[in-house]
N, C-alpha and C. Protein backbone atom coordinates (compact mmCIF):
# COMPACT_ATOMS: atom_id res chain seq x y z
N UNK A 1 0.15 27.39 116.72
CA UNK A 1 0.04 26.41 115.66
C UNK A 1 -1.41 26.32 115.17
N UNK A 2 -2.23 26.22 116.43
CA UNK A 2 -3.73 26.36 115.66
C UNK A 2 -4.16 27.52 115.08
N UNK A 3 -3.58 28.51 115.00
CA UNK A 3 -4.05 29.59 114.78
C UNK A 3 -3.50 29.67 113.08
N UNK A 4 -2.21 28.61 112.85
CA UNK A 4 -1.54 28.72 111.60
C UNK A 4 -2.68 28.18 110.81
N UNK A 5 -3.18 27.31 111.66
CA UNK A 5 -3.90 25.95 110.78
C UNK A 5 -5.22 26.60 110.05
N UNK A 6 -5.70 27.01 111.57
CA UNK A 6 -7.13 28.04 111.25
C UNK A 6 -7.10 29.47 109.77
N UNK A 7 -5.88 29.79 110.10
CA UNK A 7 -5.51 31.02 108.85
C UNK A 7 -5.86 29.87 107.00
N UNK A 8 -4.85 29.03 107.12
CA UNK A 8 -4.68 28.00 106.10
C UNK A 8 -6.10 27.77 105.27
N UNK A 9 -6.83 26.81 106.66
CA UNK A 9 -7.87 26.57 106.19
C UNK A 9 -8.92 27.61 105.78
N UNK A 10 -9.35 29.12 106.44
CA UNK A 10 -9.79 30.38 105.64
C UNK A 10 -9.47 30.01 104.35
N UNK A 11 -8.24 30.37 103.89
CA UNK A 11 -7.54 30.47 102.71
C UNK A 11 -7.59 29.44 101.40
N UNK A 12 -8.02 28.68 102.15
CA UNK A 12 -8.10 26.96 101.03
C UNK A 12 -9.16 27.41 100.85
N UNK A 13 -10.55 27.66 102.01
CA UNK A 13 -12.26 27.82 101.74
C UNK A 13 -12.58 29.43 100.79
N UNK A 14 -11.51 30.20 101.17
CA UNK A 14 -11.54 31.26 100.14
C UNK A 14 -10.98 31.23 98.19
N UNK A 15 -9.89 30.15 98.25
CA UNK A 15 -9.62 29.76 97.03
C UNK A 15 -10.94 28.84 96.24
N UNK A 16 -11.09 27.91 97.26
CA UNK A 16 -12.50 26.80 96.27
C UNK A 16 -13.34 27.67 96.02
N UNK A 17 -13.82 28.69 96.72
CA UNK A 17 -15.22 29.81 96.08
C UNK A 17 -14.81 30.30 95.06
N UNK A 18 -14.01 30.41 94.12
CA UNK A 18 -13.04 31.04 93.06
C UNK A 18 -13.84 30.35 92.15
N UNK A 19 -14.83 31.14 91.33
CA UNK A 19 -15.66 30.84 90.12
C UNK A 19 -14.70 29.92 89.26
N UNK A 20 -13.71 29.14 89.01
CA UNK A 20 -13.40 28.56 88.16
C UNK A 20 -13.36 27.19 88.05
N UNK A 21 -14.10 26.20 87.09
CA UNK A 21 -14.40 25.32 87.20
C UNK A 21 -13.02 24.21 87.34
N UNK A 22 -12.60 23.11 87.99
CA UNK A 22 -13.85 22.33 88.82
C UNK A 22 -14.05 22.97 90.53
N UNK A 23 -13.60 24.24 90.81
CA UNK A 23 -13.78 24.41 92.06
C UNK A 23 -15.36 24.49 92.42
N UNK A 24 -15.78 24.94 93.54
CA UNK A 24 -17.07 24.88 93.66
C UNK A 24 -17.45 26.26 93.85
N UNK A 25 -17.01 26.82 93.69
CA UNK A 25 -17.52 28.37 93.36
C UNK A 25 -18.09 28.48 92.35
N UNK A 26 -17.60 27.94 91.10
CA UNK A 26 -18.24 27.12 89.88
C UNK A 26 -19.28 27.12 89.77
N UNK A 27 -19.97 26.08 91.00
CA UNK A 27 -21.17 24.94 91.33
C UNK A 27 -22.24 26.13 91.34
N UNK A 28 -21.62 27.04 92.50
CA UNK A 28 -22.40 28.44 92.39
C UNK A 28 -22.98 29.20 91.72
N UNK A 29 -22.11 29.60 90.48
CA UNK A 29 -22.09 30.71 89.37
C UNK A 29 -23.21 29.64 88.31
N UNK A 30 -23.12 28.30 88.61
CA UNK A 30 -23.88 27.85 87.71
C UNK A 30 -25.19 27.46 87.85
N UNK A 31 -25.37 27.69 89.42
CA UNK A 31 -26.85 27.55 89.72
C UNK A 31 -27.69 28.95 89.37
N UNK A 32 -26.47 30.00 89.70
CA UNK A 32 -27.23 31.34 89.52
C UNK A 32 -27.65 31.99 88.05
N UNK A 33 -26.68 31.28 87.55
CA UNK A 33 -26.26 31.96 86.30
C UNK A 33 -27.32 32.07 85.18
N UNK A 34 -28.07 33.20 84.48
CA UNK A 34 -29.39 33.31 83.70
C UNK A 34 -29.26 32.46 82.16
N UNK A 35 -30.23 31.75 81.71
CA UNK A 35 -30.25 31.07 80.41
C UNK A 35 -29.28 31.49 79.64
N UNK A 36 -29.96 33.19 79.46
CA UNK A 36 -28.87 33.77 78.32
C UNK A 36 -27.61 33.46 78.45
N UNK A 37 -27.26 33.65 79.30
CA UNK A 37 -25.62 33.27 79.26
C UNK A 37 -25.32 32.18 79.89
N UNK A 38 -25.92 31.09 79.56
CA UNK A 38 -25.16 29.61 79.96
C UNK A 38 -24.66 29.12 78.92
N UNK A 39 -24.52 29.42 77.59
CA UNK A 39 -23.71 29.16 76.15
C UNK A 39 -22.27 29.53 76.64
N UNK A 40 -22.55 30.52 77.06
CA UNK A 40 -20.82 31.69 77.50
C UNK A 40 -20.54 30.80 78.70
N UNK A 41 -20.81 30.60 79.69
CA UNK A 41 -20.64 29.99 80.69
C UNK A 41 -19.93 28.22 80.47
N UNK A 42 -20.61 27.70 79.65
CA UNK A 42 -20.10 26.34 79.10
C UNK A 42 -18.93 26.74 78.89
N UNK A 43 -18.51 27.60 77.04
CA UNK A 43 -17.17 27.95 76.85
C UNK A 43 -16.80 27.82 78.29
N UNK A 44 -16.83 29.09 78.98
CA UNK A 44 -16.17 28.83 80.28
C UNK A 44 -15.71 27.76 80.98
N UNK A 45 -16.29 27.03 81.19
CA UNK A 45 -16.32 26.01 81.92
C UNK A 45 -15.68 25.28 81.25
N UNK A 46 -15.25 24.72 79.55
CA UNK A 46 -14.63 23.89 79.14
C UNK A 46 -12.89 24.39 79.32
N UNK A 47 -12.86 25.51 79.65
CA UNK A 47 -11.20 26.30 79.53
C UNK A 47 -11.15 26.19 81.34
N UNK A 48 -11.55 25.81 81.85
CA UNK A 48 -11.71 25.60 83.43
C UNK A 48 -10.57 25.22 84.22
N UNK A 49 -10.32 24.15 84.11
CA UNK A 49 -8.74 23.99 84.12
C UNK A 49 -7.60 24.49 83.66
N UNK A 50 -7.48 24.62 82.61
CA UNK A 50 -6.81 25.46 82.18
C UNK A 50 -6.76 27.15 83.07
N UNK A 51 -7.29 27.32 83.06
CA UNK A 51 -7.28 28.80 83.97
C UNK A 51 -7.30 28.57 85.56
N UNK A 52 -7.90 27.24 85.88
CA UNK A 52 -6.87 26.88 87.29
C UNK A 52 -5.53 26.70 87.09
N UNK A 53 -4.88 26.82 86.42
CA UNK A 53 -3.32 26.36 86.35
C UNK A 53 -2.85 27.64 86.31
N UNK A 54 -3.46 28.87 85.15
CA UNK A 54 -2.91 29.68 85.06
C UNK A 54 -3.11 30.38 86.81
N UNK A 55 -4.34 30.46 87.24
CA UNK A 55 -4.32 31.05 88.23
C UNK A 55 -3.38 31.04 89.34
N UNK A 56 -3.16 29.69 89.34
CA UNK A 56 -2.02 29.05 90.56
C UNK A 56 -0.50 29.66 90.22
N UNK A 57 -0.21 29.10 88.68
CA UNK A 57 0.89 29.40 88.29
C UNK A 57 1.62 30.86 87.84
N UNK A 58 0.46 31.79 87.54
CA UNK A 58 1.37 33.24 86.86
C UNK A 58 1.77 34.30 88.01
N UNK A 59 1.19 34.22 89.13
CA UNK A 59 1.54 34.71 89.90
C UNK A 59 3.02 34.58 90.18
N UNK A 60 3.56 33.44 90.41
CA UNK A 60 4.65 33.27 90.84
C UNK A 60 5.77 33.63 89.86
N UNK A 61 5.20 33.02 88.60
CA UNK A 61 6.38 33.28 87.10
C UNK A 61 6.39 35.07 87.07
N UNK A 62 5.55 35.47 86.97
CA UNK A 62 5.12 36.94 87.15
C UNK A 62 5.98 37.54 88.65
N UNK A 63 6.44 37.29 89.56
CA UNK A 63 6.46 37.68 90.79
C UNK A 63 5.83 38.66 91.20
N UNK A 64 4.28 38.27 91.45
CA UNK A 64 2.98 38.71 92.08
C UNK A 64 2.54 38.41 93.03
N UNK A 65 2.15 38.57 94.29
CA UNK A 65 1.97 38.13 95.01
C UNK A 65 0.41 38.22 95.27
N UNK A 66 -0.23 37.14 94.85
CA UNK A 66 -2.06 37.52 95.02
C UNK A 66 -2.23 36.70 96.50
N UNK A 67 -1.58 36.60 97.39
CA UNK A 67 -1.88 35.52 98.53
C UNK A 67 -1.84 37.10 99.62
N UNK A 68 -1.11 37.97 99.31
CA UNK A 68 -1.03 38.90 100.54
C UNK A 68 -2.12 39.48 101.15
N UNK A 69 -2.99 40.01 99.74
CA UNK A 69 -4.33 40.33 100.49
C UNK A 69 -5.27 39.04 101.11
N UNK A 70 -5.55 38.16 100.88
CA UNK A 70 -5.87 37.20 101.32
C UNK A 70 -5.56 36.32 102.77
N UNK A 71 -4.39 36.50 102.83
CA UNK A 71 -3.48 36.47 103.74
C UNK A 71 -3.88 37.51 105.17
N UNK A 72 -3.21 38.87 104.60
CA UNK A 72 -3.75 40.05 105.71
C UNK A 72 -5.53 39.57 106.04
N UNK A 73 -6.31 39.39 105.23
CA UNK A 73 -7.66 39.39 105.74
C UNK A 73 -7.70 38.50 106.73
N UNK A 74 -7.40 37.41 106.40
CA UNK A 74 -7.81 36.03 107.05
C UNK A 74 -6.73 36.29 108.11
N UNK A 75 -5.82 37.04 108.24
CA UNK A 75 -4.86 36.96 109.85
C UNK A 75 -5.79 38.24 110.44
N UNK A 76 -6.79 39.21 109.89
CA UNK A 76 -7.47 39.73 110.73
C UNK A 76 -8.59 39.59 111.17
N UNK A 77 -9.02 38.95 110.65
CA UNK A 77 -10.52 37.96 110.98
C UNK A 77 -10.32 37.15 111.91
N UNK A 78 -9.02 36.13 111.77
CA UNK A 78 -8.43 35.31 112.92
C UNK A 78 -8.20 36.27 113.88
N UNK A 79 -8.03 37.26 114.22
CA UNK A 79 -7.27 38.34 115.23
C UNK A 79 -8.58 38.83 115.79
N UNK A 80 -9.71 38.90 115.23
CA UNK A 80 -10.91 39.55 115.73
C UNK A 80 -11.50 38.53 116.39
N UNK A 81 -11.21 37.33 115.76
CA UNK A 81 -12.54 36.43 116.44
C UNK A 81 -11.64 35.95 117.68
N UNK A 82 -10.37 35.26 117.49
CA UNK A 82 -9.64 35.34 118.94
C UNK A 82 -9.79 36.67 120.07
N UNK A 83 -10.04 37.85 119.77
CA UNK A 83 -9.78 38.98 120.68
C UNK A 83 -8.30 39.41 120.81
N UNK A 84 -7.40 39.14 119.74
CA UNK A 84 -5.95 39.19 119.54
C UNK A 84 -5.60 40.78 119.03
């Protein structure tokens, strides 16, 4: 069971790094991000939500599965650091 929990939580901390605003991967791209392109970056950022929804949602309408690779990683990372 902890090991379900431990996979999960990877997976939640790998989704929030997801450059799209309001996640905090976001927070990131916008500390780094050069003058020139903080005009482009705003746009960005105002369609932010919007492209969290799509992200969550087309996968599934689509029957895509973007969780598998994500998934396999984080059950082998869990598998390495246990000694499993």
């Amino acid at each position: 069971m902890s090991q379900f929990l431990v996979l999960v939580n990877i997976l939640l901390a790998c989704f929030n790094l997801l450059p799209i605003p309001p996640l905090d991967g976001s927070r990131i791209v916008d500390a780094i991000i050069p003058s020139a392109l903080r005009p482009l970056w705003g746009r960005f950022s105002a369609l932010g939500p919007l492209l969290l929804v799509a992200v969550i949602l087309l996968p599934g309408l689509l029957g895509v599965s973007i969780l598998s690779w994500p998934i396999r990683w984080a059950g082998e990372l869990l598998a390495w650091v246990t000694g499993r």
